[in-house]
PDB file of N, CA and C in Angstrom:
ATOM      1  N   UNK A   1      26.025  15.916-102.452  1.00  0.00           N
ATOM      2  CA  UNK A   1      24.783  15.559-103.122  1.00  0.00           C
ATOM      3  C   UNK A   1      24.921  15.752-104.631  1.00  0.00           C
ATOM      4  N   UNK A   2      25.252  16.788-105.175  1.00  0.00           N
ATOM      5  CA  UNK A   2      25.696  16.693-106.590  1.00  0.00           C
ATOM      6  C   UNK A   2      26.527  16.236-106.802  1.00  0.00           C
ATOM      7  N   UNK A   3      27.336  15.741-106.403  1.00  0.00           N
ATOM      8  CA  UNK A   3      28.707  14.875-106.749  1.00  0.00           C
ATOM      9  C   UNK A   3      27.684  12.922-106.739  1.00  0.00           C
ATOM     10  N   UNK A   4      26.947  13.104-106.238  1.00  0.00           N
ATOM     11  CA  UNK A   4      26.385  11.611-106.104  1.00  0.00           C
ATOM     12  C   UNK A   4      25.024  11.821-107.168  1.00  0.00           C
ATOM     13  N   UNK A   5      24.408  12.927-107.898  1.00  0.00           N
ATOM     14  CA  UNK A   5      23.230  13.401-109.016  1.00  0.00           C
ATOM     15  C   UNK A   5      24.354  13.396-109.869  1.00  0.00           C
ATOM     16  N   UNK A   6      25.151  13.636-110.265  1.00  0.00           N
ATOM     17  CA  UNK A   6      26.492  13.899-111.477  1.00  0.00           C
ATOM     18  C   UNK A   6      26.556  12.072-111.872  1.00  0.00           C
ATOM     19  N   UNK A   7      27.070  11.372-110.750  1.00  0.00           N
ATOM     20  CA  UNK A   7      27.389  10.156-110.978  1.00  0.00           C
ATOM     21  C   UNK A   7      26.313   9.052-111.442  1.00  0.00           C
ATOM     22  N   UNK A   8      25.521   9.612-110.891  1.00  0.00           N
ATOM     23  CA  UNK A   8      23.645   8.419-111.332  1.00  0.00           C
ATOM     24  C   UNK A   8      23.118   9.200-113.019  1.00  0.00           C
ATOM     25  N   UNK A   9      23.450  10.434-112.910  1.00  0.00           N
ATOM     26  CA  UNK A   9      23.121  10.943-114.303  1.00  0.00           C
ATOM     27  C   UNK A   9      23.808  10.217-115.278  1.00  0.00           C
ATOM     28  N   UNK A  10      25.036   9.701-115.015  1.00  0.00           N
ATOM     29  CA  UNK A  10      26.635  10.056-115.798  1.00  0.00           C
ATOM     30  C   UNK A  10      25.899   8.471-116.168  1.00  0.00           C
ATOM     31  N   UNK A  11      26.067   7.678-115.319  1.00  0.00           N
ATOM     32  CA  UNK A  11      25.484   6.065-115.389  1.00  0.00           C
ATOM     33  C   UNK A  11      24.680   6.073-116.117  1.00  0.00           C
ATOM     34  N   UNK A  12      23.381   6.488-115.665  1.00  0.00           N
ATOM     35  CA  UNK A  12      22.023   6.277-116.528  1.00  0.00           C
ATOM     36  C   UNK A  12      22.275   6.886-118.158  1.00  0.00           C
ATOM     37  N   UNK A  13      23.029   7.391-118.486  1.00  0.00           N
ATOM     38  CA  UNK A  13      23.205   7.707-120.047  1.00  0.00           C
ATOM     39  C   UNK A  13      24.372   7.124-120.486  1.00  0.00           C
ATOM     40  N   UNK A  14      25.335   6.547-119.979  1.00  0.00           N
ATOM     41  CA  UNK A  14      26.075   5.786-120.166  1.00  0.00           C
ATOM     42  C   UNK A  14      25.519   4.229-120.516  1.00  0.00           C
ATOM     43  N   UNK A  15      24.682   4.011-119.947  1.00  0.00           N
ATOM     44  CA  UNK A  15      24.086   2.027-119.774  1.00  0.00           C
ATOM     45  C   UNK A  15      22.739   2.640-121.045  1.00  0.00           C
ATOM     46  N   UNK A  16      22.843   3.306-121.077  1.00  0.00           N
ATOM     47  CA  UNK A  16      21.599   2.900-122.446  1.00  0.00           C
ATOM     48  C   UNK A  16      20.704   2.660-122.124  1.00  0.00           C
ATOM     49  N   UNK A  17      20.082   3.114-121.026  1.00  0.00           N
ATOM     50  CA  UNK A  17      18.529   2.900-120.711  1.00  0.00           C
ATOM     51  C   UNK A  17      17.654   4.175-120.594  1.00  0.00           C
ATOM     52  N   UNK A  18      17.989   4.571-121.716  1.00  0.00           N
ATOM     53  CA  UNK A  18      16.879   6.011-121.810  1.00  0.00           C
ATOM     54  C   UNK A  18      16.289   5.714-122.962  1.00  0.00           C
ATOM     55  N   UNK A  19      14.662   6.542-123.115  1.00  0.00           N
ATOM     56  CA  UNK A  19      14.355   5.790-124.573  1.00  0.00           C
ATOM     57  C   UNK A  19      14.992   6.717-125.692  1.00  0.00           C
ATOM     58  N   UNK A  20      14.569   5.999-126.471  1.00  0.00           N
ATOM     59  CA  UNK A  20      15.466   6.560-128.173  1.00  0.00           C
ATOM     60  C   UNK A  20      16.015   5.810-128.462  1.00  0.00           C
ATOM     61  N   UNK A  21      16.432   4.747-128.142  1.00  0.00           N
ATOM     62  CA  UNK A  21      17.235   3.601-128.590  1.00  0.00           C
ATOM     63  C   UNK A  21      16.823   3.009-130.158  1.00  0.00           C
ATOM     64  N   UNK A  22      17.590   3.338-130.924  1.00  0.00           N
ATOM     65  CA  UNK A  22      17.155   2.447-132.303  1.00  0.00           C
ATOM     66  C   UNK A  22      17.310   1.181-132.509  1.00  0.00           C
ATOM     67  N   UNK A  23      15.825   0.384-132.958  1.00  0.00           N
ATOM     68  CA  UNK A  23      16.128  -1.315-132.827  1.00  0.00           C
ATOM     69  C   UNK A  23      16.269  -1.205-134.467  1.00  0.00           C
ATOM     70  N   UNK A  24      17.127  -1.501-135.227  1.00  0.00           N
ATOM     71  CA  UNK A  24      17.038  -2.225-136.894  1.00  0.00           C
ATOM     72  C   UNK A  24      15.782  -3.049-137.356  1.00  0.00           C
ATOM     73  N   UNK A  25      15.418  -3.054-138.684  1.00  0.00           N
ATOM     74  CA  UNK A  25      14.319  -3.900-139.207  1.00  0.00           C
ATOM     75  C   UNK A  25      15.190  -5.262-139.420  1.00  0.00           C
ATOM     76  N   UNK A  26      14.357  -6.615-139.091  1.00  0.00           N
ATOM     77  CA  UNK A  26      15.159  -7.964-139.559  1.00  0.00           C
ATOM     78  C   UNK A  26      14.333  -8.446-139.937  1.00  0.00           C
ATOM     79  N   UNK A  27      14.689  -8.426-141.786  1.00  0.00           N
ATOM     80  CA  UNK A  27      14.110  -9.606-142.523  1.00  0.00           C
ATOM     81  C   UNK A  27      14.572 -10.804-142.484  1.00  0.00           C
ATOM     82  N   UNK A  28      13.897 -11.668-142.441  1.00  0.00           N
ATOM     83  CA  UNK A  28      14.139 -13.081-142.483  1.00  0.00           C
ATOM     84  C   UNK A  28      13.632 -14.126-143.478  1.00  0.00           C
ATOM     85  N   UNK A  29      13.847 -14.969-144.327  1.00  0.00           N
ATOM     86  CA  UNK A  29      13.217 -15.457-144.931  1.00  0.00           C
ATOM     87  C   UNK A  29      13.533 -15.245-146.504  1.00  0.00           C
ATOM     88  N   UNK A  30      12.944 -16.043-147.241  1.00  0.00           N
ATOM     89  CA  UNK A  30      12.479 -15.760-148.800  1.00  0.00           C
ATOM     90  C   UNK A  30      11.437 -14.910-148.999  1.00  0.00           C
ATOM     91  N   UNK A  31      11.654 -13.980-149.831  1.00  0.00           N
ATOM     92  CA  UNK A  31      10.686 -12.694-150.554  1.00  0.00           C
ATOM     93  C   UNK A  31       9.882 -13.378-151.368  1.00  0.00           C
ATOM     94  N   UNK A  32       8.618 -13.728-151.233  1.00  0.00           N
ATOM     95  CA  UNK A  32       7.758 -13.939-152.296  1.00  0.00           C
ATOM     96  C   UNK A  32       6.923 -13.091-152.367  1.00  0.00           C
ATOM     97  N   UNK A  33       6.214 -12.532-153.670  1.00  0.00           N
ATOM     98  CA  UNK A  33       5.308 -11.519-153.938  1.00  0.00           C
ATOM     99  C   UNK A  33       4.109 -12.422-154.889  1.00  0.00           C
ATOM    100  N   UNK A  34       3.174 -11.766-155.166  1.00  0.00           N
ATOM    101  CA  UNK A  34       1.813 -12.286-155.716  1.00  0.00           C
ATOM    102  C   UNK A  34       2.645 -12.310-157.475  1.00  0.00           C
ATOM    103  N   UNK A  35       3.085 -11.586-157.796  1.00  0.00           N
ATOM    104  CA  UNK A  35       3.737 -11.657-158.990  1.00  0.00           C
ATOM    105  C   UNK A  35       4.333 -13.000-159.434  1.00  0.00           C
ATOM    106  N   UNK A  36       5.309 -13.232-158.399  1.00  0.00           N
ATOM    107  CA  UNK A  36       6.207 -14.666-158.537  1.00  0.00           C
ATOM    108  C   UNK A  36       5.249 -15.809-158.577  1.00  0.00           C
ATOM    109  N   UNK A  37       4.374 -16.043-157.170  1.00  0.00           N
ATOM    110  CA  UNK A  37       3.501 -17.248-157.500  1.00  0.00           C
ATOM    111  C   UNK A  37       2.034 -17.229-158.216  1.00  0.00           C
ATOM    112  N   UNK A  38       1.854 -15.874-159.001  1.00  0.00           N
ATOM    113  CA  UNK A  38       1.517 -15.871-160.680  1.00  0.00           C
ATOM    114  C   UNK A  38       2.387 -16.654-161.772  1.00  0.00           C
ATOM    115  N   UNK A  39       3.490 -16.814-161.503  1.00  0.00           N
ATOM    116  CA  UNK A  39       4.372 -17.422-162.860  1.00  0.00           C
ATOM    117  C   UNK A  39       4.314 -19.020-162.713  1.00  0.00           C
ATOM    118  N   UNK A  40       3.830 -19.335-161.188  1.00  0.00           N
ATOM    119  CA  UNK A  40       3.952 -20.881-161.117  1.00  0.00           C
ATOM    120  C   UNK A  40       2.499 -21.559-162.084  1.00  0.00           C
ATOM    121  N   UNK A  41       2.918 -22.524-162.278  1.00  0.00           N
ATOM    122  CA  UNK A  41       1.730 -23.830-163.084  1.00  0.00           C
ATOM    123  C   UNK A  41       1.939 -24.916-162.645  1.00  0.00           C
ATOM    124  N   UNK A  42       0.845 -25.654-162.506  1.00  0.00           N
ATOM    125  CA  UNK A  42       0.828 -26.854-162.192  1.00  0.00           C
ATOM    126  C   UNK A  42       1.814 -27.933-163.272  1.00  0.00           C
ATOM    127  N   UNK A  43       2.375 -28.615-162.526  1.00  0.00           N
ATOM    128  CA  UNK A  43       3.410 -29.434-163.280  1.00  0.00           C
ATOM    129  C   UNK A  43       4.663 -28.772-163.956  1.00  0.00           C
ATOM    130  N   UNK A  44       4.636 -27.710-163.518  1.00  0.00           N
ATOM    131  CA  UNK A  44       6.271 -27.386-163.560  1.00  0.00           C
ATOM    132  C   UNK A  44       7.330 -28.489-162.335  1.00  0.00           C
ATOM    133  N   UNK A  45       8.456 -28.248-163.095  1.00  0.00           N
ATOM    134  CA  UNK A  45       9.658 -28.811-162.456  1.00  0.00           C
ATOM    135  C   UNK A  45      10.166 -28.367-161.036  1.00  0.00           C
ATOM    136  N   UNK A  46      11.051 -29.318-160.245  1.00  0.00           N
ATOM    137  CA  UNK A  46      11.315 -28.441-158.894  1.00  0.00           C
ATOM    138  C   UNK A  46      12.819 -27.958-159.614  1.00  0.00           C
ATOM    139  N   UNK A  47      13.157 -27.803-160.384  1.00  0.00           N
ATOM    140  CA  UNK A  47      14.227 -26.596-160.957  1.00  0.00           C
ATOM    141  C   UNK A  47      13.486 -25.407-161.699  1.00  0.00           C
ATOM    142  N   UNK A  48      12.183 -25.556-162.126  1.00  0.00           N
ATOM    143  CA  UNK A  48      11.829 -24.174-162.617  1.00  0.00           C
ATOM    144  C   UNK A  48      10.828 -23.762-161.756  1.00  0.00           C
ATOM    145  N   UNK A  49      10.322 -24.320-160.577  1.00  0.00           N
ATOM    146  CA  UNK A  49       9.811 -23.537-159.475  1.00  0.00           C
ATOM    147  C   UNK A  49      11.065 -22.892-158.655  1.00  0.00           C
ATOM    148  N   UNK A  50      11.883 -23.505-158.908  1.00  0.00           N
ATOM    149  CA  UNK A  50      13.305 -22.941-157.727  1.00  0.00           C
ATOM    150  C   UNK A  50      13.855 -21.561-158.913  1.00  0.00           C
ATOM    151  N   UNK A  51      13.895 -21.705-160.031  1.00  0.00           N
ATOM    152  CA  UNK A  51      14.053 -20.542-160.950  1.00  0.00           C
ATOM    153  C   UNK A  51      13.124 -19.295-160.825  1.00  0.00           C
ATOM    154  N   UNK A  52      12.372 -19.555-160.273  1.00  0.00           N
ATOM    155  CA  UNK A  52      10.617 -18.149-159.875  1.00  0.00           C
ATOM    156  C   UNK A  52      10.848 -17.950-158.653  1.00  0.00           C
ATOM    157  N   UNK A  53      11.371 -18.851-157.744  1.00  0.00           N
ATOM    158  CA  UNK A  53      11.097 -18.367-156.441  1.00  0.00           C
ATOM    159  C   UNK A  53      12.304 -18.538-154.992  1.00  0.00           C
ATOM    160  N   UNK A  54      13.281 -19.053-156.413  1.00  0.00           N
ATOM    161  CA  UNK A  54      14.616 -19.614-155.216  1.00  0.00           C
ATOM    162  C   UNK A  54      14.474 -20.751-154.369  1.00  0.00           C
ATOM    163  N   UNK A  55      15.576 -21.044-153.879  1.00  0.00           N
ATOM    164  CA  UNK A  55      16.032 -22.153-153.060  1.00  0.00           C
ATOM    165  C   UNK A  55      14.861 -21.567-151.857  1.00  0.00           C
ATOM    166  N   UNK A  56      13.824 -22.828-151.453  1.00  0.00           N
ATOM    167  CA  UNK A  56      12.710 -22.783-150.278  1.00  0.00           C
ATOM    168  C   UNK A  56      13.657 -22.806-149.004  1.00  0.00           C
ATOM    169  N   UNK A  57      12.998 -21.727-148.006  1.00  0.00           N
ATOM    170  CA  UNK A  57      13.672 -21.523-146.508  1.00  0.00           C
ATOM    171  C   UNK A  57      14.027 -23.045-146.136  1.00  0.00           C
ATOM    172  N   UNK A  58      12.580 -23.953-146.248  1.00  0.00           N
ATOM    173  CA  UNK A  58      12.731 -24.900-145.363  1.00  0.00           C
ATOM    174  C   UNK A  58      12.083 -26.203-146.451  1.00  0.00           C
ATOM    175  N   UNK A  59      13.207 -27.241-146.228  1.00  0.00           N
ATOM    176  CA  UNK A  59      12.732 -28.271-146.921  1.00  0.00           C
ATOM    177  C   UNK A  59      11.747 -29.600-146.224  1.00  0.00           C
ATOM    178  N   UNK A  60      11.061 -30.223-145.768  1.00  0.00           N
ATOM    179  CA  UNK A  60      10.916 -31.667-145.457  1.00  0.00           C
ATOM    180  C   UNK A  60      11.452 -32.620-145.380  1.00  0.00           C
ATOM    181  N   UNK A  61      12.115 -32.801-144.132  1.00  0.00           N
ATOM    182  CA  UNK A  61      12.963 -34.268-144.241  1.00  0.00           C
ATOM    183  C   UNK A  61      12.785 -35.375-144.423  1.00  0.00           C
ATOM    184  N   UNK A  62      11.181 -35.586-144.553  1.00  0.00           N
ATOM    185  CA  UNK A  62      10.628 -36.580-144.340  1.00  0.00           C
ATOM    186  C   UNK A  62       9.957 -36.876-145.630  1.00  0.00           C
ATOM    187  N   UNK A  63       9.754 -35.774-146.535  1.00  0.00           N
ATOM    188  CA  UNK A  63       9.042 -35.511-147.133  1.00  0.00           C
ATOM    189  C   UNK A  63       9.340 -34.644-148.501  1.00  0.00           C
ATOM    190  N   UNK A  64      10.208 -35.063-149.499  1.00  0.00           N
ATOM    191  CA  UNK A  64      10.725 -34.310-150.199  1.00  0.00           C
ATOM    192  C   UNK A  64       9.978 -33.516-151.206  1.00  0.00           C
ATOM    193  N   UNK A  65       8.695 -33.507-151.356  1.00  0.00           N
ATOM    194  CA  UNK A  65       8.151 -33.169-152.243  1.00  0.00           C
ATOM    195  C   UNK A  65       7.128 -31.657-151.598  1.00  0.00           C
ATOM    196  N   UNK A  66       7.509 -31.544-150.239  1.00  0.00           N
ATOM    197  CA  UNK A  66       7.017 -30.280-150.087  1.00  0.00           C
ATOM    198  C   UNK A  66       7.869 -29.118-149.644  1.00  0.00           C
ATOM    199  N   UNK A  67       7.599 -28.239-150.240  1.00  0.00           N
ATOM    200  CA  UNK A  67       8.833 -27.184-150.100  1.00  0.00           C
ATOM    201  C   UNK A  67       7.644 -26.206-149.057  1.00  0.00           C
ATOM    202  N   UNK A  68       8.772 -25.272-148.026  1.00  0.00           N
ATOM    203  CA  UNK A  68       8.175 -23.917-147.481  1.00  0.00           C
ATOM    204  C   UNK A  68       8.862 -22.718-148.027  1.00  0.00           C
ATOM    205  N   UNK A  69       8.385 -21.895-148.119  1.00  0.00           N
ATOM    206  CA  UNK A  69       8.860 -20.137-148.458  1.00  0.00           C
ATOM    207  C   UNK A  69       7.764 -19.597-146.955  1.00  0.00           C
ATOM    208  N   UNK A  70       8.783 -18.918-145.996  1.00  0.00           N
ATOM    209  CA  UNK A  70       8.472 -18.645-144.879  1.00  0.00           C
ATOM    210  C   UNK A  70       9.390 -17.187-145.069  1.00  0.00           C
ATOM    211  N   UNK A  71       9.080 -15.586-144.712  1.00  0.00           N
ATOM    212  CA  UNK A  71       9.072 -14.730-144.846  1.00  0.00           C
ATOM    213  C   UNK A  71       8.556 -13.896-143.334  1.00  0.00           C
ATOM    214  N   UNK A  72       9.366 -12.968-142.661  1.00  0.00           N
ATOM    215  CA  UNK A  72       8.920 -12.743-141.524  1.00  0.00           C
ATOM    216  C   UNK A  72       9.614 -11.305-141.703  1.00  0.00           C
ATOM    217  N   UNK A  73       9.466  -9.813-141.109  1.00  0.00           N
ATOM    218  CA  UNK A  73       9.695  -9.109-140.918  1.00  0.00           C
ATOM    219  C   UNK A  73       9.606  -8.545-139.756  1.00  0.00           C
ATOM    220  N   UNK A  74      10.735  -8.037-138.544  1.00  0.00           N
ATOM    221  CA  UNK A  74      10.564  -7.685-137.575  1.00  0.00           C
ATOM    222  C   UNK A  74      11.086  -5.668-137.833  1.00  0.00           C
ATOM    223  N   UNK A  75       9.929  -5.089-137.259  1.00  0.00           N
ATOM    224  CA  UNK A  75      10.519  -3.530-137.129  1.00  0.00           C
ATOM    225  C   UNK A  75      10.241  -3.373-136.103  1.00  0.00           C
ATOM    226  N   UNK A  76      11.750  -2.473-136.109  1.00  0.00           N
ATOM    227  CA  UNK A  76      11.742  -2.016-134.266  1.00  0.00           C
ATOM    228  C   UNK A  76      11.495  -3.023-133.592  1.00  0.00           C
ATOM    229  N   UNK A  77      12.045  -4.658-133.585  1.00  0.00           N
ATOM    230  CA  UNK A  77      11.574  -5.231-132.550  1.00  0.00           C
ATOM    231  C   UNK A  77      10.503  -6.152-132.256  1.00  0.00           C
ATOM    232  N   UNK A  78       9.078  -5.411-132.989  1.00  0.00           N
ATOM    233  CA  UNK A  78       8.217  -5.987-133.037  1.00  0.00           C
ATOM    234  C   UNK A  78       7.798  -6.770-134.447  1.00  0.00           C
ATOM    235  N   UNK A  79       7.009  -7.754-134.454  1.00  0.00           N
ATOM    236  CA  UNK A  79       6.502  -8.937-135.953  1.00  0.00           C
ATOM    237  C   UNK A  79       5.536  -7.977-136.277  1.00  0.00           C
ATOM    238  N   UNK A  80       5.788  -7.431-137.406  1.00  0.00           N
ATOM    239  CA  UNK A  80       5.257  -6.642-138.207  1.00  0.00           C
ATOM    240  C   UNK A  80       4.273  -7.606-139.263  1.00  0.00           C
ATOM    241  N   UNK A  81       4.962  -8.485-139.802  1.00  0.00           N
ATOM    242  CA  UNK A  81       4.521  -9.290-140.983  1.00  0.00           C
ATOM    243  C   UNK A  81       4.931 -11.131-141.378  1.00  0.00           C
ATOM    244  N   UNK A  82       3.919 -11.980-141.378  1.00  0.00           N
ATOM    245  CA  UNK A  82       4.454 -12.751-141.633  1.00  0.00           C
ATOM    246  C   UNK A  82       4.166 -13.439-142.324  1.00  0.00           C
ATOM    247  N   UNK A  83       4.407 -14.036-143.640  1.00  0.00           N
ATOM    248  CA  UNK A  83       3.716 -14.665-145.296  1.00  0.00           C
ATOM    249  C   UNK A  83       4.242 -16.208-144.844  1.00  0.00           C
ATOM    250  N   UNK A  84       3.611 -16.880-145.524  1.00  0.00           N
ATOM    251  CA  UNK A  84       3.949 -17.758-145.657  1.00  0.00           C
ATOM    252  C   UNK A  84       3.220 -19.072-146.774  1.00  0.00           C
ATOM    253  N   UNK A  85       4.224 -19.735-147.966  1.00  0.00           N
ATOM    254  CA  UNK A  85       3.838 -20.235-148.714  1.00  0.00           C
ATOM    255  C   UNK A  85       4.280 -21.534-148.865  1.00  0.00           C
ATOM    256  N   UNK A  86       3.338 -22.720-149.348  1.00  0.00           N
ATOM    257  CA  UNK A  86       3.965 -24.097-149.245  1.00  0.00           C
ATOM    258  C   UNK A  86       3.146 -24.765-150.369  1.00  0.00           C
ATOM    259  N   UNK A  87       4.378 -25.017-151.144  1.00  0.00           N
ATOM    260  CA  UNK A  87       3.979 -25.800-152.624  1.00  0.00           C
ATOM    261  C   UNK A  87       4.394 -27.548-152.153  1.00  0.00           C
ATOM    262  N   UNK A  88       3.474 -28.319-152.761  1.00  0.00           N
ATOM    263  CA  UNK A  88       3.467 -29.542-152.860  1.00  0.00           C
ATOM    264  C   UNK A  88       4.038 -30.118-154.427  1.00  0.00           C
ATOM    265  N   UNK A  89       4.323 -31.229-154.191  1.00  0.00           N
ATOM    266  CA  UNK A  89       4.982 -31.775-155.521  1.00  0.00           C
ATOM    267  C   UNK A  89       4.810 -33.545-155.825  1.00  0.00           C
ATOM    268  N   UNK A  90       4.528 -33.778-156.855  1.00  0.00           N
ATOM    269  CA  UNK A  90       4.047 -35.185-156.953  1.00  0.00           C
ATOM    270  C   UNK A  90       4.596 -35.655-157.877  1.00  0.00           C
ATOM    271  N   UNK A  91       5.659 -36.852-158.003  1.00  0.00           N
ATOM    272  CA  UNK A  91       6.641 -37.248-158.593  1.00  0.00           C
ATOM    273  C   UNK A  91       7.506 -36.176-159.968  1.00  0.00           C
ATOM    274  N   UNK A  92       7.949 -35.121-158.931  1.00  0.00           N
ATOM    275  CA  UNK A  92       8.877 -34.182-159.340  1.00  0.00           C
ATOM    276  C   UNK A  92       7.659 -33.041-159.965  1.00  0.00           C
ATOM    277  N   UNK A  93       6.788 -33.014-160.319  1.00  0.00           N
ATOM    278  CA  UNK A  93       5.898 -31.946-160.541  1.00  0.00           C
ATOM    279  C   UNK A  93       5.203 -31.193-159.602  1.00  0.00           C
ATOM    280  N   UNK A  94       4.829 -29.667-160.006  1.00  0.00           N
ATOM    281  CA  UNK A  94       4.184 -28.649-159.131  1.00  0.00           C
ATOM    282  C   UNK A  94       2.873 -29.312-159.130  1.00  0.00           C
ATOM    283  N   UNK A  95       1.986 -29.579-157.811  1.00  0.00           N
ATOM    284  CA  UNK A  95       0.732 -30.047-157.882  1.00  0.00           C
ATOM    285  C   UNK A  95      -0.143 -29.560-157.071  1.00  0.00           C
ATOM    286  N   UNK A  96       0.242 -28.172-155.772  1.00  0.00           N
ATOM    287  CA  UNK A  96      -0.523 -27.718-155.325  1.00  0.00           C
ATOM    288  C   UNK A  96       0.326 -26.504-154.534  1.00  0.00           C
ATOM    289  N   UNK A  97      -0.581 -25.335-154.553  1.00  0.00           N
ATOM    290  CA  UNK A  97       0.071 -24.237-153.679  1.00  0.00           C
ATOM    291  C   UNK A  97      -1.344 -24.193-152.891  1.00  0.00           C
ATOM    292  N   UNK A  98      -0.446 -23.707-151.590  1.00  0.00           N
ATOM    293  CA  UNK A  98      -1.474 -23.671-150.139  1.00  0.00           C
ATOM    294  C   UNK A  98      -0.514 -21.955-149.594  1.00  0.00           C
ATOM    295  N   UNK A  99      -1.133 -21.453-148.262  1.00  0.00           N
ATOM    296  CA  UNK A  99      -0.469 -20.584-147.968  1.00  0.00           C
ATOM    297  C   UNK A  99      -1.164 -18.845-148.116  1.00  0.00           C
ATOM    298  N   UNK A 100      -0.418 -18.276-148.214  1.00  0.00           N
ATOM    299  CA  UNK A 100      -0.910 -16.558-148.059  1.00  0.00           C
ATOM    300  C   UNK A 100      -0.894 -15.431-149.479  1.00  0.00           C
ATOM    301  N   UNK A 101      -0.060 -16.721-150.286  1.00  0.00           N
ATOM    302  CA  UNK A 101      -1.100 -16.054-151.739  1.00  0.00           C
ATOM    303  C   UNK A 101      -0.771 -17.199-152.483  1.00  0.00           C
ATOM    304  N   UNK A 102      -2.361 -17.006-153.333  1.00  0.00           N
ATOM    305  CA  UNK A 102      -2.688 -18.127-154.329  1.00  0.00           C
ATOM    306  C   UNK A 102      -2.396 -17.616-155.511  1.00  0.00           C
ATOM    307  N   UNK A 103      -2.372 -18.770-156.644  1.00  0.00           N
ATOM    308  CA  UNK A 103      -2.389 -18.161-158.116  1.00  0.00           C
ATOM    309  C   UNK A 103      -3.383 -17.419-159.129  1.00  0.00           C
ATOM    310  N   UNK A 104      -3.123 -15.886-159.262  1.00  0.00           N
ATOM    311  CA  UNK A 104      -4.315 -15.313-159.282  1.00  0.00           C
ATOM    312  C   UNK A 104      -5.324 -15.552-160.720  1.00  0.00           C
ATOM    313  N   UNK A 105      -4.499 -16.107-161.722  1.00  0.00           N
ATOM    314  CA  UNK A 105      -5.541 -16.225-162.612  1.00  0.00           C
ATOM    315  C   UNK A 105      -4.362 -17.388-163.591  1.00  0.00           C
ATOM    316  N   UNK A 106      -4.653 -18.551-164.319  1.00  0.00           N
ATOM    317  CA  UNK A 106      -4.501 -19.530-165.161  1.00  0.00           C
ATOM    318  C   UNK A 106      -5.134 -19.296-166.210  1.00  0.00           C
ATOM    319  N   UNK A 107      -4.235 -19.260-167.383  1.00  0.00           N
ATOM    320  CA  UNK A 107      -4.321 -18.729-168.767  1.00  0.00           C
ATOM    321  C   UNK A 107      -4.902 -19.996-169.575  1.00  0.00           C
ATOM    322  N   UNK A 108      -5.602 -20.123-170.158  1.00  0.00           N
ATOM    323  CA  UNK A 108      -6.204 -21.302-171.491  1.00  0.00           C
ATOM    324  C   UNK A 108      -4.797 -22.035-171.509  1.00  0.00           C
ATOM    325  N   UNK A 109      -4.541 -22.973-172.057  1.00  0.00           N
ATOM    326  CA  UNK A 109      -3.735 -24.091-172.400  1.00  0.00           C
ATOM    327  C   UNK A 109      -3.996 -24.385-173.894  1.00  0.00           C
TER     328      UNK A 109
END
């Protein structure tokens, strides 16, 4: 009988099914903060929106003038957080941000 409790013990901590197991955090995505899409303006370039905010996760194939910045954080496993921002563009100019942060204040011209 202990020779067969020795061997199911020996297993069960061997296979990794006890809890305590550490899962890693996985970011995914482009980092955008309220800071960055503060610096955007309407009718900027898609090289000086890509200069504020980097190359967009996901482009439009269909549709070149709308970019995504998609941002997801998993801890331990579980979706902790998920942002997500999508600028429009109208013959090569910035012409609209939609998404999970807006531009918080536009300075006089």
């Amino acid at each position: 009988m202990r020779k067969v409790l020795t061997v199911l013990l020996t297993t069960l901590l061997i296979s990794g099914c006890f809890p305590g197991v550490y899962k890693i955090d996985i970011p995914q995505g482009n980092i955008v903060t309220q800071e960055m899409v503060d610096q955007l303006r309407p009718g900027m370039t898609y090289n000086q929106v890509r200069f504020v905010l980097g190359t967009p996760l996901v482009t439009d194939t269909f549709n070149d003038e709308r970019w995504d910045y998609i941002y997801s954080l998993k801890k331990g496993g579980k979706t902790t957080s998920k942002e997500r921002v999508t600028l429009f563009f109208e013959d090569g100019r910035l012409s609209g941000i939609t998404g999970d942060y807006k531009p918080s204040s536009v300075p006089a011209q």
